[in-house]
Protein backbone atom coordinates (compact mmCIF):
# COMPACT_ATOMS: atom_id res chain seq x y z
CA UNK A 1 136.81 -30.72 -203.30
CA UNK A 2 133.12 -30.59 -203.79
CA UNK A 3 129.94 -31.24 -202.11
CA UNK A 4 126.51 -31.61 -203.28
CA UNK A 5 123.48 -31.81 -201.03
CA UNK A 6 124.73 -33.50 -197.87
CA UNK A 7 122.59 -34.25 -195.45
CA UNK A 8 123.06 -35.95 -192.13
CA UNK A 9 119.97 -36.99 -189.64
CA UNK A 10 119.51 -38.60 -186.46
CA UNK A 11 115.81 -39.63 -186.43
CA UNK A 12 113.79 -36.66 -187.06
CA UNK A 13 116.35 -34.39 -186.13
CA UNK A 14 118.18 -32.42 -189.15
CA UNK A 15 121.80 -32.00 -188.16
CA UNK A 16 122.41 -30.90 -192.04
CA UNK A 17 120.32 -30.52 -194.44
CA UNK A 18 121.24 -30.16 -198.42
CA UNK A 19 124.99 -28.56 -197.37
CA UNK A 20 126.48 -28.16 -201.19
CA UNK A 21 130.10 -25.90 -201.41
CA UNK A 22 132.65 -26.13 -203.88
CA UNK A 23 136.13 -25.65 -202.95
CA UNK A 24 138.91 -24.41 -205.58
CA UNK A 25 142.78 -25.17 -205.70
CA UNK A 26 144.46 -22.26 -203.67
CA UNK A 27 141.82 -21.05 -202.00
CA UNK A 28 140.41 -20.68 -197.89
CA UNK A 29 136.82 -20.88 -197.35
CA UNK A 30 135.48 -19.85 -194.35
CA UNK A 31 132.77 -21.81 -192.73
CA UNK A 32 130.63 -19.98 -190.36
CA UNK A 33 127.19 -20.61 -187.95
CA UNK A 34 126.11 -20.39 -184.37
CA UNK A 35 126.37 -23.39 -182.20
CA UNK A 36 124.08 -26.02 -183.06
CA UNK A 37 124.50 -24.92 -187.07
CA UNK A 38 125.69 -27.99 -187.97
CA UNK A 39 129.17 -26.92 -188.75
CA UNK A 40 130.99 -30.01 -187.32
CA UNK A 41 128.87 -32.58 -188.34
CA UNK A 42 129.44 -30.85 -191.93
CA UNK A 43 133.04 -31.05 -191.70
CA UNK A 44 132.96 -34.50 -190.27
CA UNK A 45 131.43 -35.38 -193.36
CA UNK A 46 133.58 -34.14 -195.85
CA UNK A 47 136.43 -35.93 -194.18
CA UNK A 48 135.00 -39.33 -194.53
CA UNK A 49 134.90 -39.28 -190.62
CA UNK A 50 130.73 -39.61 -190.73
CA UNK A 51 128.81 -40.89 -193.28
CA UNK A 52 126.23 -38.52 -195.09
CA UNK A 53 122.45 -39.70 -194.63
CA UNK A 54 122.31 -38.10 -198.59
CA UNK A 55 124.61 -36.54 -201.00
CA UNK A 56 128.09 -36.59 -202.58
CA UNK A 57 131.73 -35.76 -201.72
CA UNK A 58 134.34 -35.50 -204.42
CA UNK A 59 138.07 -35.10 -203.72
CA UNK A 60 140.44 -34.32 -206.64
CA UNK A 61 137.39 -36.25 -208.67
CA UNK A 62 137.56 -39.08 -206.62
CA UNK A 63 134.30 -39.90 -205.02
CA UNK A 64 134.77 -40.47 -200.64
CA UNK A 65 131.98 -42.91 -200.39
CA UNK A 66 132.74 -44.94 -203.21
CA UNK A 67 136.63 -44.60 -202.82
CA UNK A 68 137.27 -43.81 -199.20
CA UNK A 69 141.04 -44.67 -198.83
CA UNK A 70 142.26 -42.95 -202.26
CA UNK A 71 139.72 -39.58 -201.11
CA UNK A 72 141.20 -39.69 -197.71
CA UNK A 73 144.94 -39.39 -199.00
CA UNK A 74 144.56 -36.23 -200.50
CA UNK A 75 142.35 -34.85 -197.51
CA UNK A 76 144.35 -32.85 -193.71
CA UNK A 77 142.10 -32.55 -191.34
CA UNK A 78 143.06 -30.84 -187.98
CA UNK A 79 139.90 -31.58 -185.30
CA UNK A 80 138.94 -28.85 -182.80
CA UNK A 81 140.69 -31.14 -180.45
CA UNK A 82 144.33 -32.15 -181.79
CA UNK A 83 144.63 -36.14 -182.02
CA UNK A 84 147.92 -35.78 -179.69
CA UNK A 85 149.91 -37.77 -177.93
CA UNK A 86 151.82 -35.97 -175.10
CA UNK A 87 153.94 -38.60 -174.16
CA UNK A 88 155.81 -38.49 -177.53
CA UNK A 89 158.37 -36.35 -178.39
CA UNK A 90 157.49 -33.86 -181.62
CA UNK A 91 159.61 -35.84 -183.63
CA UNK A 92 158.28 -39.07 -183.01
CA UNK A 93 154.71 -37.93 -183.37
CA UNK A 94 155.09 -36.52 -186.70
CA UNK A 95 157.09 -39.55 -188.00
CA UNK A 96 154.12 -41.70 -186.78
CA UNK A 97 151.63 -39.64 -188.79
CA UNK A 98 154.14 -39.65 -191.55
CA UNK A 99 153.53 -43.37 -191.79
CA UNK A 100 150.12 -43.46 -191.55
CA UNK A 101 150.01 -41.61 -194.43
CA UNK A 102 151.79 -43.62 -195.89
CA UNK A 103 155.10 -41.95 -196.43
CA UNK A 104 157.79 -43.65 -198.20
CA UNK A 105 160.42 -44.98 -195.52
CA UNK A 106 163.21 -42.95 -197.21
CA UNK A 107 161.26 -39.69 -197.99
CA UNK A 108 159.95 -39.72 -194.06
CA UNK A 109 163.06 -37.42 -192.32
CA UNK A 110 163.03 -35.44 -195.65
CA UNK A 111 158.85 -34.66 -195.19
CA UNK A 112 159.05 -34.18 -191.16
CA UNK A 113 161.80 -31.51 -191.24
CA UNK A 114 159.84 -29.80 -194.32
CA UNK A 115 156.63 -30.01 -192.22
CA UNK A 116 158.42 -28.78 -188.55
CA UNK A 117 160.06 -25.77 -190.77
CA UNK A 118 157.06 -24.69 -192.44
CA UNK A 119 154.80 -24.92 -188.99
CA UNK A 120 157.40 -22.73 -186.95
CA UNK A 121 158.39 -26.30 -184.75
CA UNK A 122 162.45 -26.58 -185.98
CA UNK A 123 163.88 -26.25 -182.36
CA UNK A 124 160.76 -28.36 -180.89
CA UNK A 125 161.54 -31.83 -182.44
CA UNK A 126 162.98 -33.29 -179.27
CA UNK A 127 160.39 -31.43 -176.77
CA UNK A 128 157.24 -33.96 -175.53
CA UNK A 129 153.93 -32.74 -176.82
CA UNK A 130 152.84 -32.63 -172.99
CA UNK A 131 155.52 -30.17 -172.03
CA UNK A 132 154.38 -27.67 -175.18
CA UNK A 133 152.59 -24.64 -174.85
CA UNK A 134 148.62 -24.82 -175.93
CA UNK A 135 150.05 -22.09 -179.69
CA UNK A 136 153.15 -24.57 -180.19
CA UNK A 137 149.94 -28.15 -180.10
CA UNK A 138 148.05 -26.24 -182.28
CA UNK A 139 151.61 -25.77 -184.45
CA UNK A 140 151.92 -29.99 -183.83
CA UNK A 141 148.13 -30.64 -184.62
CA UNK A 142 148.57 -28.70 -187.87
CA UNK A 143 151.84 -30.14 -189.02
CA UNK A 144 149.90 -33.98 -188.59
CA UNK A 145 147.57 -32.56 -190.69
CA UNK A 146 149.58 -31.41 -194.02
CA UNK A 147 152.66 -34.09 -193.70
CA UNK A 148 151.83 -35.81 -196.21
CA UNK A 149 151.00 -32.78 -198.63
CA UNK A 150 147.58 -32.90 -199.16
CA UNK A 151 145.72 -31.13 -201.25
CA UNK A 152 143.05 -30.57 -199.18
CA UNK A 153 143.34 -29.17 -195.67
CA UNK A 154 140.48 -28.88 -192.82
CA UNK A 155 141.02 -27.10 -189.82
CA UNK A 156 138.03 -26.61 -187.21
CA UNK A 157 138.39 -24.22 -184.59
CA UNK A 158 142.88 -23.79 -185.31
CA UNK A 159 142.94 -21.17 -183.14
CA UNK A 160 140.75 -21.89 -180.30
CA UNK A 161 141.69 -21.38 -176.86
CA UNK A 162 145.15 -19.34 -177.77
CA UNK A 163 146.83 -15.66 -176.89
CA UNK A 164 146.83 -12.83 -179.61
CA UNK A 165 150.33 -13.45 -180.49
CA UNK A 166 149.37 -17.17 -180.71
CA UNK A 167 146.62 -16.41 -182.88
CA UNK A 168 148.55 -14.38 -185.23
CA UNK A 169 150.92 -16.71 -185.80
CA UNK A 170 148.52 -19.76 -186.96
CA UNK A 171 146.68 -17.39 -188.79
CA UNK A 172 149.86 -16.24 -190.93
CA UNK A 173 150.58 -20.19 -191.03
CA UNK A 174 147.27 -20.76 -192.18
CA UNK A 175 147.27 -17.84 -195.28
CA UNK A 176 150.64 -19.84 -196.03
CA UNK A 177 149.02 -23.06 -196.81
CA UNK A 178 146.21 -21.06 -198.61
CA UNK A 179 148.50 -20.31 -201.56
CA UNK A 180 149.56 -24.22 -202.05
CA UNK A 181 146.84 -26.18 -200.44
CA UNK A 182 142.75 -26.06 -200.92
CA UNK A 183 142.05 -24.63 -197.23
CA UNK A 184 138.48 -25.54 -194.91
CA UNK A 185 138.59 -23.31 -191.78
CA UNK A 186 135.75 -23.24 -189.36
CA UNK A 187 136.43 -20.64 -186.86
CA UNK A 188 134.03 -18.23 -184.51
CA UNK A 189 136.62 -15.50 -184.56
CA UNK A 190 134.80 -13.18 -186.95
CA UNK A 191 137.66 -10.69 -187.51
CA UNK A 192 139.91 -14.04 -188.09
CA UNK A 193 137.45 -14.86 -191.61
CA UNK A 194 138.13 -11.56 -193.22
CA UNK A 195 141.80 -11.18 -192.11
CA UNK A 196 142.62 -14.74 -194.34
CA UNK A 197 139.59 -16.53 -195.94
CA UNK A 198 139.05 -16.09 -199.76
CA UNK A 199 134.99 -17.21 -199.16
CA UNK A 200 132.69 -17.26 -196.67
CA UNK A 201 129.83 -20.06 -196.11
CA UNK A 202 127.36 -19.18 -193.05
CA UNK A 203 125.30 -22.04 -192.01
CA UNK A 204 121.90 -21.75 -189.68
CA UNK A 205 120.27 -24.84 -188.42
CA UNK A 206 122.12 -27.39 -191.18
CA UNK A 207 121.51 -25.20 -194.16
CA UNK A 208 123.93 -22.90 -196.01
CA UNK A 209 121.93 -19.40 -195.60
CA UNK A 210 125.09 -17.44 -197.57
CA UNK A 211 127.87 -18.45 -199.76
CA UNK A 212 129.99 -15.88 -201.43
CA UNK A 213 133.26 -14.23 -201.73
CA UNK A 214 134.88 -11.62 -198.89
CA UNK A 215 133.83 -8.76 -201.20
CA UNK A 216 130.04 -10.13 -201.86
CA UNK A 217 130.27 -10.57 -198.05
CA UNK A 218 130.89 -6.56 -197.73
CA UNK A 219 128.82 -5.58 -199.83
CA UNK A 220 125.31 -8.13 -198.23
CA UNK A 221 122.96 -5.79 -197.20
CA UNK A 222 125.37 -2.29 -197.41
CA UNK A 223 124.79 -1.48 -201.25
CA UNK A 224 121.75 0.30 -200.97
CA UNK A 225 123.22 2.55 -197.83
CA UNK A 226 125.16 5.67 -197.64
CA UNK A 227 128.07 6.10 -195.49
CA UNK A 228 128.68 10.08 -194.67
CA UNK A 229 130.79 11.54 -192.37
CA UNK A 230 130.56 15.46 -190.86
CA UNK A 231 132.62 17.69 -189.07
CA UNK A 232 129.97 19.82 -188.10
CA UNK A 233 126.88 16.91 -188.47
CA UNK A 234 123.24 18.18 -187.80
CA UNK A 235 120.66 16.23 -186.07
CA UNK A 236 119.69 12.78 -187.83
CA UNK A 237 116.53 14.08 -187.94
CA UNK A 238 117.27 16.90 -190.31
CA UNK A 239 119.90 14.38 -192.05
CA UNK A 240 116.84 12.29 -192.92
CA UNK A 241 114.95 15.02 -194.19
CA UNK A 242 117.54 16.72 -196.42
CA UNK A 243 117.64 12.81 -197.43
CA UNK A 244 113.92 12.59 -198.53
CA UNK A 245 112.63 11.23 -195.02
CA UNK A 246 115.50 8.23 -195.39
CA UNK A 247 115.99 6.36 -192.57
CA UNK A 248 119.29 7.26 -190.70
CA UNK A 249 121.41 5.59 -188.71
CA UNK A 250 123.71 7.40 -186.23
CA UNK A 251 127.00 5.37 -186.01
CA UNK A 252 129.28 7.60 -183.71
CA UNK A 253 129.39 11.68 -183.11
CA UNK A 254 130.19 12.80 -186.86
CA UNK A 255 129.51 9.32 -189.10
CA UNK A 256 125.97 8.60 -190.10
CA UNK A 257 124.57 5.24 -192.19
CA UNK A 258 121.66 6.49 -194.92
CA UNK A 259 119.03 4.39 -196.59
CA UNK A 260 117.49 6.62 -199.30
CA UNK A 261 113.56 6.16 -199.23
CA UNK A 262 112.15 4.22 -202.57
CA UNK A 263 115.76 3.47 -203.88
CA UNK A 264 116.15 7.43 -204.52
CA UNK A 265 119.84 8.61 -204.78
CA UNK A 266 120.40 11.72 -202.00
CA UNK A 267 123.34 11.73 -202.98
CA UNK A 268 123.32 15.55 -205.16
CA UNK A 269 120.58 16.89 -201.75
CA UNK A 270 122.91 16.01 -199.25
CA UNK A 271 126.04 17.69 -200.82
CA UNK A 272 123.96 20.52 -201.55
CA UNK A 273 122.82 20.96 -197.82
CA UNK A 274 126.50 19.96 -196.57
CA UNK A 275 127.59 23.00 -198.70
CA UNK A 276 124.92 25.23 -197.84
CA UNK A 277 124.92 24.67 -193.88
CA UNK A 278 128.64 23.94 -193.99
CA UNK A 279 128.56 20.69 -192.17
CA UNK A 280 132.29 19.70 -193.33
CA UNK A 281 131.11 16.84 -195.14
CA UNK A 282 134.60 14.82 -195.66
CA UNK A 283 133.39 10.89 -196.49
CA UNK A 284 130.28 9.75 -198.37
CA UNK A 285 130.50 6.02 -199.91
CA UNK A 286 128.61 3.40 -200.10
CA UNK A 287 128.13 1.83 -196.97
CA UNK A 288 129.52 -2.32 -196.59
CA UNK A 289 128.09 -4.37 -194.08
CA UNK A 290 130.78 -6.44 -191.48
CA UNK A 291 130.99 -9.87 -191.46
CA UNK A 292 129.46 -9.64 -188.16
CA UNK A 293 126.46 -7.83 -189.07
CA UNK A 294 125.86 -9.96 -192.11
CA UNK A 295 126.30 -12.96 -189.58
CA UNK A 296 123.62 -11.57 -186.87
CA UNK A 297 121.17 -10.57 -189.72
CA UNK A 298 121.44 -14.48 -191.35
CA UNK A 299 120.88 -16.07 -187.96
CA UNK A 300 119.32 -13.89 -185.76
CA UNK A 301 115.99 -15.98 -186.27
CA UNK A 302 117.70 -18.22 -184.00
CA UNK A 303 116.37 -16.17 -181.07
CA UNK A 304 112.89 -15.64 -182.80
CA UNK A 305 111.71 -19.85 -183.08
CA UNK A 306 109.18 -21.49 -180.81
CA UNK A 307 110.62 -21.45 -177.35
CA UNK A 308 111.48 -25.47 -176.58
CA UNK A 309 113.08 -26.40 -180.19
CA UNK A 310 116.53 -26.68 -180.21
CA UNK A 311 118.98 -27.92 -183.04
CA UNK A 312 121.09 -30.68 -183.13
CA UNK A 313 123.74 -29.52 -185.51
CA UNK A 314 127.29 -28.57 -184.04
């Protein structure tokens, strides 16, 4: 699947604004932003569910404006709230999605029993939706969403609303379909982006404001910082001299964050010093910035515009 420059607006309001992302065979890709980023209306797009104001969507090469039906086939898509039916059994449900999807008559048991099996839902067939717990919906919403093997799968929000062991499970079921499916997965659980996505996308007020891998993600903003940790630390103050007059951060009683002053390397000072004051030096690494961190810096502006505007995006 690929995008190029979508952009969705209602009026004068921006909801999106030039949103391109390219997404590979295999992979997950993370999308990210604060409420009001426009990460829904994004997603709504790339399903065919809401037509771009501007821009392209491809699917396997085939183009969802122009084709909408044959793009649609090959797309999953799992809302933030599951298209349910309670009063069905499991069963029933998934056989009715089957044939929306157009499912061959005699390949339909075959592809629900694959689909309950690989979703965790084998003992649930006979069980109404209504009488399932919110982990095993999620497992129900999910299974609509890949019946009909698609090779594109987007999931907004999977795990919303569910218990840690609930969580853990449709996040191992997720990095399962990552290996044979093309995977979308808007989420705000940071930790839940670096535990399975592949790539991360942030967006802030309808734009993309980052777009790289989990490792360029670790590395935004922490290359040019020292991580050090000290048995016996001194103050930060005599840290950031033996530094050059760096600028030190104190991250708990013996770990320390260390920007060297005018892109100078401390590195060969602060060993020295370690050594001679015996301050049981015992970690010094480059320093990686966390997702969340990387997150904060991107939007933070958020809380800096002109008091009264507000976005439109979700």
């Amino acid at each position: 699947m690929s995008a190029v420059a979508l952009s969705r607006s209602y009026g004068s309001n921006r909801a999106a604004h030039d949103v391109s992302l390219e997404l590979r065979r295999g992979e997950v890709l993370g999308l990210l932003g604060p409420n009001g980023a426009g990460k829904t209306t994004t997603m709504q797009m790339l399903t065919g569910n809401l037509a771009p104001s501007a821009g392209t969507v491809t699917v396997c090469g085939i183009d969802l404006i122009d084709r909408p039906t044959a793009a649609k086939a090959r797309i999953g898509y799992l809302p933030e709230v599951p298209p349910l039916y309670r009063e069905l059994r499991v069963d029933e449900y998934l056989r009715l999605a089957g044939r929306l999807h157009k499912i061959r008559k005699s390949a339909l048991h075959a592809a629900v029993e694959r689909t309950k099996s690989r979703c965790g839902l084998s003992d649930m067939g006979r069980r109404l939706i209504g009488s399932l717990s919110k982990g095993y919906q999620q497992r129900v919403g999910i299974a609509q969403a890949i019946i009909h093997e698609p090779e594109v799968i987007i999931l907004d929000e999977p795990t919303v609303g569910l218990d840690p062991n609930q969580i853990r499970e449709i996040r191992s079921l997720i990095r399962s379909l990552g290996s044979d499916h093309s995977v979308i997965l808007s989420t705000h659980i940071l930790p839940e982006v670096e535990a399975i996505c592949d790539r991360v996308q942030i967006l802030h007020r309808g734009e993309v404001v980052f777009s790289d891998s989990i490792g360029g993600l670790r590395q935004f903003r922490g290359g040019h910082w020292l991580q050090v940790a000290l048995h016996r630390p001194p103050p930060a103050e005599e840290l950031a001299t033996v530094c050059g007059s760096a600028e030190v951060q104190q991250v708990n009683a013996s770990m320390f964050r260390i920007k060297p002053s005018d892109g100078e390397d401390p590195t060969d000072a602060l060993v020295r010093a370690c050594v001679e004051h015996d301050w049981g030096l015992y970690q010094l690494q480059p320093a990686h910035a966390s997702l969340e961190e990387v997150f904060v810096h991107l939007t933070q502006r958020e809380a800096d515009e002109a008091p009264g505007r507000e976005g439109v995006g979700t």
